[in-house]
N, C-alpha and C. Protein backbone atom coordinates (compact mmCIF):
# COMPACT_ATOMS: atom_id res chain seq x y z
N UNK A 1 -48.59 17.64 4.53
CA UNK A 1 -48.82 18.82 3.71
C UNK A 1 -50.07 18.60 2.88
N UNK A 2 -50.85 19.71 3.09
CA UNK A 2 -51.80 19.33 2.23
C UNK A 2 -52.04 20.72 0.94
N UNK A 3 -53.21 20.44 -0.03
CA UNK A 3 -53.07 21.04 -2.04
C UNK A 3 -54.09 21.81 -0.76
N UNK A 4 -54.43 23.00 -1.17
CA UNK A 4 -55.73 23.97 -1.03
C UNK A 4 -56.61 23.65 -1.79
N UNK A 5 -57.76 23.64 -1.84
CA UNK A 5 -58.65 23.45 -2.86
C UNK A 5 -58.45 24.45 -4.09
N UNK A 6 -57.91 25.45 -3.86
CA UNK A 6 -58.07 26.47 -4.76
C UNK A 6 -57.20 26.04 -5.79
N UNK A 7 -56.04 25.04 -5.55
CA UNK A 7 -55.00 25.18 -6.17
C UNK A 7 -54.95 23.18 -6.71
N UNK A 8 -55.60 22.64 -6.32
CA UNK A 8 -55.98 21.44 -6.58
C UNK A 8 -56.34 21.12 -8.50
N UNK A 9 -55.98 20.24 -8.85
CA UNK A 9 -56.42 20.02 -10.14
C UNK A 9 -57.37 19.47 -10.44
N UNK A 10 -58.96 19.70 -10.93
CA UNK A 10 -59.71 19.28 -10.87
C UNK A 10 -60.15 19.07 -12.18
N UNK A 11 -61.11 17.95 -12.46
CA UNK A 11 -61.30 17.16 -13.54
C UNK A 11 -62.72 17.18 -13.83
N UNK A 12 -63.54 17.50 -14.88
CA UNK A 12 -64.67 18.06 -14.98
C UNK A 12 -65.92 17.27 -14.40
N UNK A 13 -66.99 17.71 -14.19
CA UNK A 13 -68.03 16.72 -13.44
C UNK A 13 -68.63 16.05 -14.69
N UNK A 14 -68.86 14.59 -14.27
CA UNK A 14 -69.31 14.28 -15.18
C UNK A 14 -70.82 14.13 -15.82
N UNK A 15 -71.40 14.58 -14.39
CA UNK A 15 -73.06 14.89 -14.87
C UNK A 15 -72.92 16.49 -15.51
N UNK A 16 -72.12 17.01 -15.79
CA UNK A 16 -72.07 18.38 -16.34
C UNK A 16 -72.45 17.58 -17.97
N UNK A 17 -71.96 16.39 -18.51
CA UNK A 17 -72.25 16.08 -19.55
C UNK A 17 -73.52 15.66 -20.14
N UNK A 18 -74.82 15.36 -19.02
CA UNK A 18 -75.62 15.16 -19.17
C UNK A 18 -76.24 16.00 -18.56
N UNK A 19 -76.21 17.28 -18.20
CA UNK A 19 -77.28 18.09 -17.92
C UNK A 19 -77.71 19.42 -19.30
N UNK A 20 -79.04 19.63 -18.96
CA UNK A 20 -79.52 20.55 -19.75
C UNK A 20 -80.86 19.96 -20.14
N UNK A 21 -81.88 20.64 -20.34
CA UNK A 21 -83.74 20.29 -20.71
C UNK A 21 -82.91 19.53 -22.09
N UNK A 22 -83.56 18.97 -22.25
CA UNK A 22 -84.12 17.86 -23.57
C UNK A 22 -82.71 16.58 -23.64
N UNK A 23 -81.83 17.08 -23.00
CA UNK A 23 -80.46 16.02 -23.03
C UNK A 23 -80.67 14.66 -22.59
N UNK A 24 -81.98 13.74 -21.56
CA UNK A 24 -81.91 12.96 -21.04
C UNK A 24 -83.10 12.25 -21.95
N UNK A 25 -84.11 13.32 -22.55
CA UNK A 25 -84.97 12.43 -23.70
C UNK A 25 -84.21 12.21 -25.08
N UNK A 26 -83.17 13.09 -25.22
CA UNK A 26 -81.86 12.35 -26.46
C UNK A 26 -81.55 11.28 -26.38
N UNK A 27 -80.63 11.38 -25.20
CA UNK A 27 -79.34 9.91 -24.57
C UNK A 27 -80.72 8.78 -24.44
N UNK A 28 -82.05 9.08 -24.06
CA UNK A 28 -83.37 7.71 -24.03
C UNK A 28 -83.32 7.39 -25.46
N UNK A 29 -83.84 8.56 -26.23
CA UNK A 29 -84.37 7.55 -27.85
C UNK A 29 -82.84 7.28 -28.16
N UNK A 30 -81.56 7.50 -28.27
CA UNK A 30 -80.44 7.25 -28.62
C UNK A 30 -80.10 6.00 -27.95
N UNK A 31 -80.22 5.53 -26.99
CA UNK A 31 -80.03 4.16 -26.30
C UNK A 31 -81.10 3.04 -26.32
N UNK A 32 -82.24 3.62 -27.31
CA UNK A 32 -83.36 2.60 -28.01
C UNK A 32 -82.26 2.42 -29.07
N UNK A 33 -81.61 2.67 -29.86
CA UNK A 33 -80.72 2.67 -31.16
C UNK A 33 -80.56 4.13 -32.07
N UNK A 34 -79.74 3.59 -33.04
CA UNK A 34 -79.88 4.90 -33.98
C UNK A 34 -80.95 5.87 -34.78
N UNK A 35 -80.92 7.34 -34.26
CA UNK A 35 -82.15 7.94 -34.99
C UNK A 35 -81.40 8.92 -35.75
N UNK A 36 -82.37 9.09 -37.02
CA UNK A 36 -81.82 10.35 -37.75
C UNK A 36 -82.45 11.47 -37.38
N UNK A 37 -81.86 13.01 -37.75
CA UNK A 37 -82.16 14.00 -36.87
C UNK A 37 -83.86 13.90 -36.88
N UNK A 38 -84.54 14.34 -38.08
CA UNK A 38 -85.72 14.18 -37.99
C UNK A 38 -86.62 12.99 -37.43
N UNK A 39 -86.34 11.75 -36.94
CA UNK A 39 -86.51 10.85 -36.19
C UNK A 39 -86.70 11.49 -34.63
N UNK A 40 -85.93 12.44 -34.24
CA UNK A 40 -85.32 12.37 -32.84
C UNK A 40 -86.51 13.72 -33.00
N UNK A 41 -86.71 14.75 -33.95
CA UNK A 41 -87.66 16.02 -33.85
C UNK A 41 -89.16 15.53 -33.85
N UNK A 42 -89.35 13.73 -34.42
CA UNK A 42 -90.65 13.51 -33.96
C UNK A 42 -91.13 13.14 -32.88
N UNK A 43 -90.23 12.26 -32.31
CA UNK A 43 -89.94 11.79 -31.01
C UNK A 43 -90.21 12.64 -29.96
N UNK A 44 -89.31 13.86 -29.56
CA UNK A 44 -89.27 14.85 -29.24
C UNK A 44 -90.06 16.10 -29.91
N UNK A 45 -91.61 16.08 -29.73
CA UNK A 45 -91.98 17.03 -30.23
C UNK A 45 -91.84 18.58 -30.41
N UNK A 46 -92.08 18.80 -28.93
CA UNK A 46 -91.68 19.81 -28.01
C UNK A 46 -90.41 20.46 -27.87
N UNK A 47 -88.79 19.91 -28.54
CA UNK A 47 -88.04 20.15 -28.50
C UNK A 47 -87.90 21.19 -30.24
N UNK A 48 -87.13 22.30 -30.06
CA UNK A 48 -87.16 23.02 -31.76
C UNK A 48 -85.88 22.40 -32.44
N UNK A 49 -85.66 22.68 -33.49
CA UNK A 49 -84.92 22.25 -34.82
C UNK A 49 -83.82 22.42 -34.08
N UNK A 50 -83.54 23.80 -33.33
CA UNK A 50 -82.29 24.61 -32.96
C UNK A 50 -81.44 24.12 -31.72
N UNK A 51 -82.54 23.88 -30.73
CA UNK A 51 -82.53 23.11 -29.34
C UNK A 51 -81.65 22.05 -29.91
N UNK A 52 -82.32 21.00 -30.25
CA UNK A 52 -82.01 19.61 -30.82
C UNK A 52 -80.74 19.77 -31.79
N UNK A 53 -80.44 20.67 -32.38
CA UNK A 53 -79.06 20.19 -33.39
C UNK A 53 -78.08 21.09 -31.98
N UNK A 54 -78.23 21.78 -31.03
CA UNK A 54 -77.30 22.81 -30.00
C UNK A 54 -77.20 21.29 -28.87
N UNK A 55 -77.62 20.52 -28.24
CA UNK A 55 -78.09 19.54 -27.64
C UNK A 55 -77.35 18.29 -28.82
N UNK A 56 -77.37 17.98 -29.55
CA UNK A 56 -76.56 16.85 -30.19
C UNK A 56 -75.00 17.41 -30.49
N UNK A 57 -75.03 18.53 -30.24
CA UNK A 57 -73.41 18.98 -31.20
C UNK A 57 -72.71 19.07 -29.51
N UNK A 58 -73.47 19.18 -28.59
CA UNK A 58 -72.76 19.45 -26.86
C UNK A 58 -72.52 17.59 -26.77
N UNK A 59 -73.25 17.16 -26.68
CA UNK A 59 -73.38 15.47 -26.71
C UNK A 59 -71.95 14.97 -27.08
N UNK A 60 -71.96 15.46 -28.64
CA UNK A 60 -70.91 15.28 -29.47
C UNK A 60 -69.96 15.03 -29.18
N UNK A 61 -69.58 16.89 -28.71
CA UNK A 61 -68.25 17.31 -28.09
C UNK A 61 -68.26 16.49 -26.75
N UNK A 62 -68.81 16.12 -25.70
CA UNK A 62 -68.61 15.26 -24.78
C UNK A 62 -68.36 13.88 -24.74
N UNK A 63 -68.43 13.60 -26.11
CA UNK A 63 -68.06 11.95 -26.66
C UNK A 63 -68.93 10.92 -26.54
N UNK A 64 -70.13 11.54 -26.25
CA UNK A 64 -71.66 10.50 -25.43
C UNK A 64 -72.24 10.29 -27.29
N UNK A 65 -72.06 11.06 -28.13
CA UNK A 65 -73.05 10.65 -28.91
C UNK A 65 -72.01 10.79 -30.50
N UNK A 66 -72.55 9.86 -31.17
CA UNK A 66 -71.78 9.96 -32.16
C UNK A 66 -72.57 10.26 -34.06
N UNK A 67 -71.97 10.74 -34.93
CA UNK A 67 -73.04 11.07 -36.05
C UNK A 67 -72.15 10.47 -36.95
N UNK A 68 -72.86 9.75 -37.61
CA UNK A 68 -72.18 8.88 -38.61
C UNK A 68 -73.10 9.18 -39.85
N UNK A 69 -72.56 9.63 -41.30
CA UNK A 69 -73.17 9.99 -42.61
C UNK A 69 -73.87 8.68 -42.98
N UNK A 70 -74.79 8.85 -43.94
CA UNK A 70 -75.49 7.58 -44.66
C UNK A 70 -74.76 8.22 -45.95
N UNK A 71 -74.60 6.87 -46.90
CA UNK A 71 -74.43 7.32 -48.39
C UNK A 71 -75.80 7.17 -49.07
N UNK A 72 -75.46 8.22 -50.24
CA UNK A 72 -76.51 7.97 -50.95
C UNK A 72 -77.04 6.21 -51.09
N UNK A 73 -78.32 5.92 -51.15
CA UNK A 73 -79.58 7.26 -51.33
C UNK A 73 -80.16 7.95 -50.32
N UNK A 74 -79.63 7.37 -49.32
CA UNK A 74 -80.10 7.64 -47.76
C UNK A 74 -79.51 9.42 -47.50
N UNK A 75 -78.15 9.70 -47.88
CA UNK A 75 -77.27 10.95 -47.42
C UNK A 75 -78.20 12.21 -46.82
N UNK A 76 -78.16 11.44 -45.63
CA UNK A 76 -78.39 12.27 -44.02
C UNK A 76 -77.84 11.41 -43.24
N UNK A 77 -77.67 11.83 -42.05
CA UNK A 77 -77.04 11.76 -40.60
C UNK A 77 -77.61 11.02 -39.95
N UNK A 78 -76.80 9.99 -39.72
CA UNK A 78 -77.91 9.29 -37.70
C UNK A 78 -76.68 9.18 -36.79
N UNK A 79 -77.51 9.88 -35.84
CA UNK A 79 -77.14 9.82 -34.35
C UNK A 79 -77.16 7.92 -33.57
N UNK A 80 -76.24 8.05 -32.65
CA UNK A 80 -76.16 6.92 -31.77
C UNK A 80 -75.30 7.24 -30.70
N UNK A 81 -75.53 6.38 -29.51
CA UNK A 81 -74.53 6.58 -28.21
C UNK A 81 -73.27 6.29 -28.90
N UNK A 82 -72.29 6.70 -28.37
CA UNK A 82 -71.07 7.09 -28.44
C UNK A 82 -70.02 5.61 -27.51
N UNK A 83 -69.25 4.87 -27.58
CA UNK A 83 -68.99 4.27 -26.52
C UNK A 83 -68.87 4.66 -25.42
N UNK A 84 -68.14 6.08 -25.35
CA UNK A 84 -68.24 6.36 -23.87
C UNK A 84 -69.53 6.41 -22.82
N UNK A 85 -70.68 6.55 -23.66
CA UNK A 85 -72.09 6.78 -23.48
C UNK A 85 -72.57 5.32 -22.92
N UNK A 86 -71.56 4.11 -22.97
CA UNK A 86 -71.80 2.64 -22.52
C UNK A 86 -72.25 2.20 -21.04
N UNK A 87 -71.67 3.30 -20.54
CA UNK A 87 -71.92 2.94 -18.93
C UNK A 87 -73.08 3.82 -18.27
N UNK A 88 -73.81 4.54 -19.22
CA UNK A 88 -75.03 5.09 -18.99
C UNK A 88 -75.81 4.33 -19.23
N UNK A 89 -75.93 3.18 -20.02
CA UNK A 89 -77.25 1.95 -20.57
C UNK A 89 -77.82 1.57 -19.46
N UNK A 90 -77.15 1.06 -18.54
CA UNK A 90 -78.25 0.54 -17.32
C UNK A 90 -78.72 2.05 -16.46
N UNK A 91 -78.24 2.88 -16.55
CA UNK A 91 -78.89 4.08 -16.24
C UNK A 91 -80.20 4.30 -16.63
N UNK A 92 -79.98 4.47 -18.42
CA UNK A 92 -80.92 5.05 -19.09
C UNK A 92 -81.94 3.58 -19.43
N UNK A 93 -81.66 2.60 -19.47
CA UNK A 93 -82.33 1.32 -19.54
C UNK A 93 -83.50 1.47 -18.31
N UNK A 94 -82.98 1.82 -17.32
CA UNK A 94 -83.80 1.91 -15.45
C UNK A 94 -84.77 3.46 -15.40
N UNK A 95 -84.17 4.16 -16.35
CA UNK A 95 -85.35 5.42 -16.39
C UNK A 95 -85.76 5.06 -17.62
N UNK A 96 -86.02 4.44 -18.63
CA UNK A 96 -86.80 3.91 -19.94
C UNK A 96 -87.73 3.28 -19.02
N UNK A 97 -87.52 2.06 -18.19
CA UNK A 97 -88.41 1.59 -17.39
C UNK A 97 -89.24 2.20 -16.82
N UNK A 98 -88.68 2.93 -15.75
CA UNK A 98 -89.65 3.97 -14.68
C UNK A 98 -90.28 4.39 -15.67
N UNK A 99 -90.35 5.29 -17.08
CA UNK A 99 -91.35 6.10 -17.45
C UNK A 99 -92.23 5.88 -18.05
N UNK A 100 -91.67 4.21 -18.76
CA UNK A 100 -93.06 3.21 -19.17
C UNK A 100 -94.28 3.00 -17.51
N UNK A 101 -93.69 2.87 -16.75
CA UNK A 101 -94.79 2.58 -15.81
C UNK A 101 -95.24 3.59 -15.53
N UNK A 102 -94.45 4.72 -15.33
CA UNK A 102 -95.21 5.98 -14.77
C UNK A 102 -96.22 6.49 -15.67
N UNK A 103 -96.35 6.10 -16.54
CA UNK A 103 -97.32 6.92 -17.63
C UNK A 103 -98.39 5.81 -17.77
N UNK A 104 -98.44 4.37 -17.61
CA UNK A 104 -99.31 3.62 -17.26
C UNK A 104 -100.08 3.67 -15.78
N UNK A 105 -99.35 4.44 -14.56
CA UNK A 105 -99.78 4.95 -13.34
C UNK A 105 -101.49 5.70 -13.43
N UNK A 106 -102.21 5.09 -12.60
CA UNK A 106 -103.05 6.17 -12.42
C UNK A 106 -102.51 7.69 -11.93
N UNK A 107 -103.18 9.06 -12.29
CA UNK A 107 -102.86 10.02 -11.67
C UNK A 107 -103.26 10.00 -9.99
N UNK A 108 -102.61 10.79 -9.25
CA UNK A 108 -102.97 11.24 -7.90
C UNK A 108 -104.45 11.97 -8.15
N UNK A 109 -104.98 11.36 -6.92
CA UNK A 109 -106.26 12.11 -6.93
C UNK A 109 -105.97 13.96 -6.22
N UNK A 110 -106.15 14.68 -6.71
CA UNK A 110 -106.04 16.50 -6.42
C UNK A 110 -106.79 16.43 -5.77
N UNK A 111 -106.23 17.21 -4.47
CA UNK A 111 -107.43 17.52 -2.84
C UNK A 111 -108.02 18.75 -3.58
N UNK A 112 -108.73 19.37 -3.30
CA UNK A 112 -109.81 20.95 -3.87
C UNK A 112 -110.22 21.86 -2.38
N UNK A 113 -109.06 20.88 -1.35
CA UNK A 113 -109.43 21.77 -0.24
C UNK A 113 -108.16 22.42 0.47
């Protein structure tokens, strides 16, 4: 006997937790160590105020990233991987790599024909 797919219980994907533009340059500076939000908006230039706090609060809720308060005098927020976020390190460790070299790469030479 076999479940139908339709009727099967299925369990969420787990690259659904890491997809979306700016989510994979987060989980990078976040697996260098802890940044506070404005840390992560210099880092990420290109990313807006809005992006970046919608993108850490999804993180959040997926258990990859965690926000822990500073006390005064510091009282703001830093971000860090989350434990569950542990078995992404040699992931994100192996694309930290690739993009140090790729940006040391010469460019391709452009054909014009």
């Amino acid at each position: 006997m076999t479940i139908s797919d339709d009727c099967a219980v299925t369990r969420e994907d787990p690259l659904e937790k890491i997809e979306g533009r700016w989510t994979l340059q987060i989980l990078l500076r976040l697996n260098a160590g802890e940044h506070r939000f404005s840390d992560l908006r210099s880092a990420i230039p290109r990313v807006s105020a809005n992006i970046l706090t919608d993108r850490l609060r999804t993180l959040e809720r997926a258990g990859l990233v965690e926000r822990r308060h500073l006390p005064p005098p510091h009282a703001s927020h830093i971000y860090m991987l989350a434990d569950l976020a542990a078995g992404l390190k040699p992931a994100l460790d192996a694309l930290s790599r690739w993009c140090a070299e790729t940006r040391k790469a010469p460019l391709p030479a452009r054909s014009t024909g």
